[in-house]
PDB file of N, CA and C in Angstrom:
ATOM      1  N   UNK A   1      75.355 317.579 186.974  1.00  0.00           N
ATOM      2  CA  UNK A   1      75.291 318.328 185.733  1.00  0.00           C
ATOM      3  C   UNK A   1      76.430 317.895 184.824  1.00  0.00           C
ATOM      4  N   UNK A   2      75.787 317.020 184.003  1.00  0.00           N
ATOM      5  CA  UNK A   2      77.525 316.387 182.983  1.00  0.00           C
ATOM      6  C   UNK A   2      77.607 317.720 182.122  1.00  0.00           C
ATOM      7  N   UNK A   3      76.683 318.627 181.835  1.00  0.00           N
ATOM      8  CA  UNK A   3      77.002 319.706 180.403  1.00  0.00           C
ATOM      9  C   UNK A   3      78.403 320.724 181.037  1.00  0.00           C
ATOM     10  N   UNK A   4      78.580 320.675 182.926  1.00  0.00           N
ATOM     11  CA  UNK A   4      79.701 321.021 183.093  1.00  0.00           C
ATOM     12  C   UNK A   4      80.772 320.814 183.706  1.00  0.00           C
ATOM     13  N   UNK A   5      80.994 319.797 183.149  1.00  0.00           N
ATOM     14  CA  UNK A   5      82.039 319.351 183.679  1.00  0.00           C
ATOM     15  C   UNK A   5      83.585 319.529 183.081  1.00  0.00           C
ATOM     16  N   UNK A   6      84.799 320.138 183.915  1.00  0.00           N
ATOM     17  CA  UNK A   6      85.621 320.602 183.157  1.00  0.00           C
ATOM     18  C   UNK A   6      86.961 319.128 182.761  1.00  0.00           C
ATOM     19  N   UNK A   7      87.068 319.477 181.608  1.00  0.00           N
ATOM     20  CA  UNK A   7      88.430 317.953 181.414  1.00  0.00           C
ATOM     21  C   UNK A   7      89.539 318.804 181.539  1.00  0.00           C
ATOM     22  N   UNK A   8      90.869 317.811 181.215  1.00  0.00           N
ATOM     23  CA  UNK A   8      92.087 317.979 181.309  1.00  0.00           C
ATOM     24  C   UNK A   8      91.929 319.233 179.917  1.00  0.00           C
ATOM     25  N   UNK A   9      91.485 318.244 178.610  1.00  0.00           N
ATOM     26  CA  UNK A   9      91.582 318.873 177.524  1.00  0.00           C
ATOM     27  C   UNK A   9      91.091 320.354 177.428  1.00  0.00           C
ATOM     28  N   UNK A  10      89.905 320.676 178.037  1.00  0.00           N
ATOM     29  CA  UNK A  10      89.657 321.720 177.842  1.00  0.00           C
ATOM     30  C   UNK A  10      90.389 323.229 178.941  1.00  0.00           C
ATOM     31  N   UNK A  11      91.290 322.624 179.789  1.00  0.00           N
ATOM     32  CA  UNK A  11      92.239 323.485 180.670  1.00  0.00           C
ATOM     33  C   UNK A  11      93.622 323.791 179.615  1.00  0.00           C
ATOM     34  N   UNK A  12      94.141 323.036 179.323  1.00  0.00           N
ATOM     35  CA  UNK A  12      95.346 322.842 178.077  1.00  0.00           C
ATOM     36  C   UNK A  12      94.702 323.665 176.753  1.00  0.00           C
ATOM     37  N   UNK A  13      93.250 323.703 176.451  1.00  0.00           N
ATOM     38  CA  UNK A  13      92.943 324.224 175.290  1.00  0.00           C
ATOM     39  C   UNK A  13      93.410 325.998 175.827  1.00  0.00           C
ATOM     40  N   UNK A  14      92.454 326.120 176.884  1.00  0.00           N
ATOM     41  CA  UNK A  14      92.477 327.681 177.370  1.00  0.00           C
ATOM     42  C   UNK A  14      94.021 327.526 177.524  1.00  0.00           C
ATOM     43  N   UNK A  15      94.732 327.098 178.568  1.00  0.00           N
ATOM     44  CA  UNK A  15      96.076 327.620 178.512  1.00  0.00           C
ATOM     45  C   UNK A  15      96.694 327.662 177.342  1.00  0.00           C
ATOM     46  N   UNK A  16      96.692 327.338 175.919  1.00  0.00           N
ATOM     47  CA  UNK A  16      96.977 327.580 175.019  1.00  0.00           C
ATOM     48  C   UNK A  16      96.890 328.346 174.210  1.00  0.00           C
ATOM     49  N   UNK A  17      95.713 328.955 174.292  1.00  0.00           N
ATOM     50  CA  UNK A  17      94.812 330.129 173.900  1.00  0.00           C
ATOM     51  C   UNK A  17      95.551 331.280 174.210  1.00  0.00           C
ATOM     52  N   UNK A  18      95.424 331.529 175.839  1.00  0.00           N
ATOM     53  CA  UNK A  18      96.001 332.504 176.688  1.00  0.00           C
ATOM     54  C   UNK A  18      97.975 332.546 176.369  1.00  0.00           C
ATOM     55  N   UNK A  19      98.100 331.584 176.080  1.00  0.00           N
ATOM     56  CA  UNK A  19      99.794 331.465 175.799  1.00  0.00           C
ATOM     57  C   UNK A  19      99.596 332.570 174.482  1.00  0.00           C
ATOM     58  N   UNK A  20      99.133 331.746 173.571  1.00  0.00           N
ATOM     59  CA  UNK A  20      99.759 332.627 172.194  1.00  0.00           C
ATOM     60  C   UNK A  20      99.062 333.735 171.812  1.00  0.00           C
ATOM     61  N   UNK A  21      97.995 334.108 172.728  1.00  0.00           N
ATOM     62  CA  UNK A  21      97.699 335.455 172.587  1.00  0.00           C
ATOM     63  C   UNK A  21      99.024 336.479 173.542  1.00  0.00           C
ATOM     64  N   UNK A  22      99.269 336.064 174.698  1.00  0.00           N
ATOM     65  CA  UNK A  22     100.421 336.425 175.467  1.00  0.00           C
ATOM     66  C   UNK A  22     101.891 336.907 174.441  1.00  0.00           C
ATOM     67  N   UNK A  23     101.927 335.957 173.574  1.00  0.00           N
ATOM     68  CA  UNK A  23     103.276 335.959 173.043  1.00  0.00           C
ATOM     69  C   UNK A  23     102.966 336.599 172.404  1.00  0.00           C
ATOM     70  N   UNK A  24     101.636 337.234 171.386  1.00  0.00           N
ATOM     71  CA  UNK A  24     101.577 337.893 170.420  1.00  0.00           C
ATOM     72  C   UNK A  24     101.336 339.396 170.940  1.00  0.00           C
ATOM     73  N   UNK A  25     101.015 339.577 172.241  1.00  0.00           N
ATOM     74  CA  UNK A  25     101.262 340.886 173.015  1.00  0.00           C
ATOM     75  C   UNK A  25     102.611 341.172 173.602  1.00  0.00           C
ATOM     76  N   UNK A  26     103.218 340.287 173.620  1.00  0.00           N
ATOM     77  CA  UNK A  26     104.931 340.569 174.134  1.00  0.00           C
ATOM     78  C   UNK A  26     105.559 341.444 172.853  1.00  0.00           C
ATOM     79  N   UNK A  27     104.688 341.354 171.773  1.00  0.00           N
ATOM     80  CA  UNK A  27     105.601 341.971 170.832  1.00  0.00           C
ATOM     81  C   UNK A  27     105.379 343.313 171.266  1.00  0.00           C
ATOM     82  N   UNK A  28     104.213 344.047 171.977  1.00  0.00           N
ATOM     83  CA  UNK A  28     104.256 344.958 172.127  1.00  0.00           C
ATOM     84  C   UNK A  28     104.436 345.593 173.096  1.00  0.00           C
ATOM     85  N   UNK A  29     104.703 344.542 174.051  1.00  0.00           N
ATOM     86  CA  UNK A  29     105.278 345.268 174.991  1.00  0.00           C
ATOM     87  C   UNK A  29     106.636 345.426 175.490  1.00  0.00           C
ATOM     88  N   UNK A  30     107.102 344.609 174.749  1.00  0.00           N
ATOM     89  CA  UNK A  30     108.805 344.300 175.208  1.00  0.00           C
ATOM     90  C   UNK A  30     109.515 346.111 175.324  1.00  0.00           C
ATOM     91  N   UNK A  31     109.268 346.789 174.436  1.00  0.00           N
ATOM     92  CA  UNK A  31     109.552 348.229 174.755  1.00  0.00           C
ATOM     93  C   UNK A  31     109.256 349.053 175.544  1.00  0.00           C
ATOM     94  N   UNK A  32     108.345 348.610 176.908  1.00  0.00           N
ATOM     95  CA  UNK A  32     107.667 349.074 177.593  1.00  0.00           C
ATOM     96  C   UNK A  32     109.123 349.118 178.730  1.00  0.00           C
ATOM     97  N   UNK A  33     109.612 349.765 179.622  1.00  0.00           N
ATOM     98  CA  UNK A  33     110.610 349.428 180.760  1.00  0.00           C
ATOM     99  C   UNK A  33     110.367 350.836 181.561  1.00  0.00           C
ATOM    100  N   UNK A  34     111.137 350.694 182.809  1.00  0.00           N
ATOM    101  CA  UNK A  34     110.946 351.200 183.891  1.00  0.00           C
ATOM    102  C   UNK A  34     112.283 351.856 184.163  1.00  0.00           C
ATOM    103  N   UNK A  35     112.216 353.686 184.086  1.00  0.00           N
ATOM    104  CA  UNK A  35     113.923 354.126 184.744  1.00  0.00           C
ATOM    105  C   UNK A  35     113.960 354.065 185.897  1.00  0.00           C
ATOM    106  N   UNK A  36     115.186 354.735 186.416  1.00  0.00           N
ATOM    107  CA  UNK A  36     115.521 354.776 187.249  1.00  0.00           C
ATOM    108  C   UNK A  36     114.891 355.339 189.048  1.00  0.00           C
ATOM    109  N   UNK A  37     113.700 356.420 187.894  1.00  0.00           N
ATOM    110  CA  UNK A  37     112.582 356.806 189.242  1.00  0.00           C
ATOM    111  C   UNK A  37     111.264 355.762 188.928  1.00  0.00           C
ATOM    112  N   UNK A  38     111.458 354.696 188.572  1.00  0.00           N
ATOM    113  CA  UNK A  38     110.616 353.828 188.414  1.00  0.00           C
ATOM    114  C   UNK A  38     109.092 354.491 187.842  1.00  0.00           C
ATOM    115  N   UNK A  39     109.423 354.922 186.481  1.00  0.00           N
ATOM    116  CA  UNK A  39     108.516 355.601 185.514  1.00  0.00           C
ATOM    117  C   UNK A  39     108.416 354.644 184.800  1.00  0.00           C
ATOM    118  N   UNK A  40     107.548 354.468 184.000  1.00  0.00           N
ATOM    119  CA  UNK A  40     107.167 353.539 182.760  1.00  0.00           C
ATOM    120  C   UNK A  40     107.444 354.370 181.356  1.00  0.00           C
ATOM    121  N   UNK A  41     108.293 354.037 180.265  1.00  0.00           N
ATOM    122  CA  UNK A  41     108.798 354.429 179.727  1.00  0.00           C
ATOM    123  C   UNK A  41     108.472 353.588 177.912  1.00  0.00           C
ATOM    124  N   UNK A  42     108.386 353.885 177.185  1.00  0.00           N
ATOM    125  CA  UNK A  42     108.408 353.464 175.347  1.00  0.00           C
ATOM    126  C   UNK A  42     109.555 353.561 175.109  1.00  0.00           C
ATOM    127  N   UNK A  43     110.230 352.500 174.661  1.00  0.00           N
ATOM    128  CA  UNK A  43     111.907 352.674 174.320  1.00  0.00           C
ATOM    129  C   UNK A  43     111.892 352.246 172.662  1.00  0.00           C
ATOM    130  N   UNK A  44     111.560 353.315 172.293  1.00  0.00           N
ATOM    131  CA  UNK A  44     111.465 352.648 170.853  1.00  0.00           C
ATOM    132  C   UNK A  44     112.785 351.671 170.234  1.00  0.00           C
ATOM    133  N   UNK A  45     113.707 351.763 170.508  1.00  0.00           N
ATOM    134  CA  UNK A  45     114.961 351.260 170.027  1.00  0.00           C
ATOM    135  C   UNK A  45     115.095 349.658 170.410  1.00  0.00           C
ATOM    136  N   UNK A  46     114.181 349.098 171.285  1.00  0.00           N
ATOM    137  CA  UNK A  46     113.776 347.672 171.717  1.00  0.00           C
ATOM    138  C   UNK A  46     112.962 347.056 170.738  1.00  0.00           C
ATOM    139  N   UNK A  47     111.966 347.944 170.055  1.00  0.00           N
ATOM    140  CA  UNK A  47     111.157 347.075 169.133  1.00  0.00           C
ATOM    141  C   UNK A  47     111.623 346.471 167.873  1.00  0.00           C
ATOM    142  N   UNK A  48     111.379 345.394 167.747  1.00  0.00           N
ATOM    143  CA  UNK A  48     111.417 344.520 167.191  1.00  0.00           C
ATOM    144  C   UNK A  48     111.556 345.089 165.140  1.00  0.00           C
ATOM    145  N   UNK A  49     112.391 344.905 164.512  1.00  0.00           N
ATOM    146  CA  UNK A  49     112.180 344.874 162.963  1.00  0.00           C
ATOM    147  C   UNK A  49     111.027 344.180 162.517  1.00  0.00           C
ATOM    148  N   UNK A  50     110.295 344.658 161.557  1.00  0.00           N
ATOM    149  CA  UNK A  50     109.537 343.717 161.011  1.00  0.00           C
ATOM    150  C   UNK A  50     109.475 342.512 160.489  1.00  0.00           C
ATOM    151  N   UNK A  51     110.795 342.129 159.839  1.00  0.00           N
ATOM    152  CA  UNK A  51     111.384 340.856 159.313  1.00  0.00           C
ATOM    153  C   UNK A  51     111.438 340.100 160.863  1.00  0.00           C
ATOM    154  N   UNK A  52     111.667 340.887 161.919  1.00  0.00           N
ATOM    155  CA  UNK A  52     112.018 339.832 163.069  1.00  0.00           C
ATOM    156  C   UNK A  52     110.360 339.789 163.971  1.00  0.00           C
ATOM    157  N   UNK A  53     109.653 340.315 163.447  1.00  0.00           N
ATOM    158  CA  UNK A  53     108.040 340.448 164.080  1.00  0.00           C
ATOM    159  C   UNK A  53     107.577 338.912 163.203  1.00  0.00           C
ATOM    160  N   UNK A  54     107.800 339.024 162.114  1.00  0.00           N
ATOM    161  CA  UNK A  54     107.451 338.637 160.873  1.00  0.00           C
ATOM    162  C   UNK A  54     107.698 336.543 161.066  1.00  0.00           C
ATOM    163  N   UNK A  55     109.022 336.872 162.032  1.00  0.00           N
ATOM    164  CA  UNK A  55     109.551 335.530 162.162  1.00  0.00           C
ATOM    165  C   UNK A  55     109.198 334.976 163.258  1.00  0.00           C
ATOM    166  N   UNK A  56     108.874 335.690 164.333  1.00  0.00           N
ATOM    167  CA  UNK A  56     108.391 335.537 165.760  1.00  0.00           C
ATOM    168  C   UNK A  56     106.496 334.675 165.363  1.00  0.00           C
ATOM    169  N   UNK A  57     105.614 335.567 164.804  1.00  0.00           N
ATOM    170  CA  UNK A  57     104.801 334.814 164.375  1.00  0.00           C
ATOM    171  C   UNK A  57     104.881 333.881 163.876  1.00  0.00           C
ATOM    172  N   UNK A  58     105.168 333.827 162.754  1.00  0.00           N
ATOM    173  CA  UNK A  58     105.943 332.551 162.411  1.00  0.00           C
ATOM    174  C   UNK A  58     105.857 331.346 163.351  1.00  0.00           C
ATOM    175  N   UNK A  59     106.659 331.715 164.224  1.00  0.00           N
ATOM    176  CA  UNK A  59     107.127 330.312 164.963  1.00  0.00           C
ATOM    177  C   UNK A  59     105.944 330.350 166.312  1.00  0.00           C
ATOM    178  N   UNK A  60     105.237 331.789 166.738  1.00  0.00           N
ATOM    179  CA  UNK A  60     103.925 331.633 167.417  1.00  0.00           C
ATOM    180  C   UNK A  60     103.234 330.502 167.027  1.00  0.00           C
ATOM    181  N   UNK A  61     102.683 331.153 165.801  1.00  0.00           N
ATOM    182  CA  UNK A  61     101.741 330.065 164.981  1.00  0.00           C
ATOM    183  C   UNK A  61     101.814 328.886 164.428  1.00  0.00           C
ATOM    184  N   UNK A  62     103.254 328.493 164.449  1.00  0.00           N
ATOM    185  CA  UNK A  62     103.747 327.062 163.734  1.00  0.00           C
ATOM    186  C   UNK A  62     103.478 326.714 165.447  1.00  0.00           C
ATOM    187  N   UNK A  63     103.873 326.671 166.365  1.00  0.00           N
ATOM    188  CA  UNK A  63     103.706 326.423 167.879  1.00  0.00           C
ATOM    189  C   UNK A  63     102.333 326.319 168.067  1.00  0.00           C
ATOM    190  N   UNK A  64     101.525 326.607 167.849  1.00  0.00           N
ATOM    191  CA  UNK A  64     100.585 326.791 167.901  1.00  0.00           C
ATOM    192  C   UNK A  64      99.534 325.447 167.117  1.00  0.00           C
ATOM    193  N   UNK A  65     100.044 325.301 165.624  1.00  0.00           N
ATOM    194  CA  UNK A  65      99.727 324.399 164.841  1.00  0.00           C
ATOM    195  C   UNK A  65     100.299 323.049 165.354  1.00  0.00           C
ATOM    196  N   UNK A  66     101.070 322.712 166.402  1.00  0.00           N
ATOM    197  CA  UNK A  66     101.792 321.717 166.532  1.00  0.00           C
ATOM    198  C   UNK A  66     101.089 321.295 167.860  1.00  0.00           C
ATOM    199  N   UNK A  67     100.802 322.613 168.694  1.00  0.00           N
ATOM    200  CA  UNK A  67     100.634 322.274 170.181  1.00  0.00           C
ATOM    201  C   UNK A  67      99.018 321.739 170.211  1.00  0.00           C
ATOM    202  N   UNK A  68      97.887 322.155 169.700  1.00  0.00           N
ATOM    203  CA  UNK A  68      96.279 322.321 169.565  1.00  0.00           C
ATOM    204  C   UNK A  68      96.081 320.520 169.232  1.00  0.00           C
ATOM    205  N   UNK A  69      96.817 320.404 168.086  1.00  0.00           N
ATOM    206  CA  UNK A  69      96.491 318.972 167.849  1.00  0.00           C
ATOM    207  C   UNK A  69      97.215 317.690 168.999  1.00  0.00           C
ATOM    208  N   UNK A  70      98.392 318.054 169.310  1.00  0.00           N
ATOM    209  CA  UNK A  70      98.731 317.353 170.086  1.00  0.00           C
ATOM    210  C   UNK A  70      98.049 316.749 171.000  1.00  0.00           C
ATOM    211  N   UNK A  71      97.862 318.055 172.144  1.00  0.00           N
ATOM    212  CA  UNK A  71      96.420 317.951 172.785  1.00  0.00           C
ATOM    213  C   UNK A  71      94.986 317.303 172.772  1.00  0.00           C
ATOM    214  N   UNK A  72      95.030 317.355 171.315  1.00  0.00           N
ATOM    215  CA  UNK A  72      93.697 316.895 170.957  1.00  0.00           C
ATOM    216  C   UNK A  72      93.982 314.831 170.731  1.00  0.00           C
ATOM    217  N   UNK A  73      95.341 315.181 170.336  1.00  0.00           N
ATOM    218  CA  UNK A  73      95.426 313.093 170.320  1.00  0.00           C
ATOM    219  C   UNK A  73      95.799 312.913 171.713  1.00  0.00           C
ATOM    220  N   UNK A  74      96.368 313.517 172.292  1.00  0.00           N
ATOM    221  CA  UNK A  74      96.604 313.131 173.948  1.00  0.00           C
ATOM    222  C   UNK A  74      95.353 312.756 174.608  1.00  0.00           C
ATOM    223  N   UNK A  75      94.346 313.988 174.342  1.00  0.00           N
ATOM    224  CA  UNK A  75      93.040 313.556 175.171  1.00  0.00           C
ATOM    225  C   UNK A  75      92.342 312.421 174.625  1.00  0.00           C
ATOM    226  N   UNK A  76      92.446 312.276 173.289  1.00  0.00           N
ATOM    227  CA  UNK A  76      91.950 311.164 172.180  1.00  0.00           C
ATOM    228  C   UNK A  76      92.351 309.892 173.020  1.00  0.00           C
ATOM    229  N   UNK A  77      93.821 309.168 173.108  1.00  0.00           N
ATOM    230  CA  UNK A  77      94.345 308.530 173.404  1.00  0.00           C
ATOM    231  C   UNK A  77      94.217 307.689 175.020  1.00  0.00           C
ATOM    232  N   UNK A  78      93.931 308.976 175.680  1.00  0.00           N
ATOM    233  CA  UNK A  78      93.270 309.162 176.953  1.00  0.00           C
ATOM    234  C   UNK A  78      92.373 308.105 177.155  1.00  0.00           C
ATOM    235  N   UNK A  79      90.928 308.151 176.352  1.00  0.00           N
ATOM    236  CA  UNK A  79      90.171 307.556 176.502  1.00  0.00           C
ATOM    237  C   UNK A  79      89.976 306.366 176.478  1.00  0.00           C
TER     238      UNK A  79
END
């Protein structure tokens, strides 16, 4: 069955995927922590400013714009 066959490229695509959706959920969870009776806890005072949310995407998505194509001439090159 060639319609499934999996490449390098398309493992690197998903792990890439799964990365910067990851990073774009760290924003919300980074306030999430655990006391001392090992409770799960909202620490509001961890979250992030908006100017610093603001910059984090930023550099998600510039990462993002840099990493997709790469990939894509690596596998290019590949061939």
């Amino acid at each position: 069955m060639k319609g499934n066959k999996i490449t390098i490229r398309t493992v690197l695509n998903i792990y890439g995927i799964f990365t910067v959706l990851a990073l774009i959920l760290s924003i919300f969870t980074t306030p999430i922590s655990i006391n001392d009776n090992m409770q799960l806890f909202y620490d509001e005072d961890l979250m992030m400013e908006a100017k610093k949310i603001k910059e984090f995407l930023f550099f998600v998505f510039g990462s993002a714009l840099v990493y997709f194509p790469l990939v894509h001439l690596n596998y290019k090159n590949m061939k």
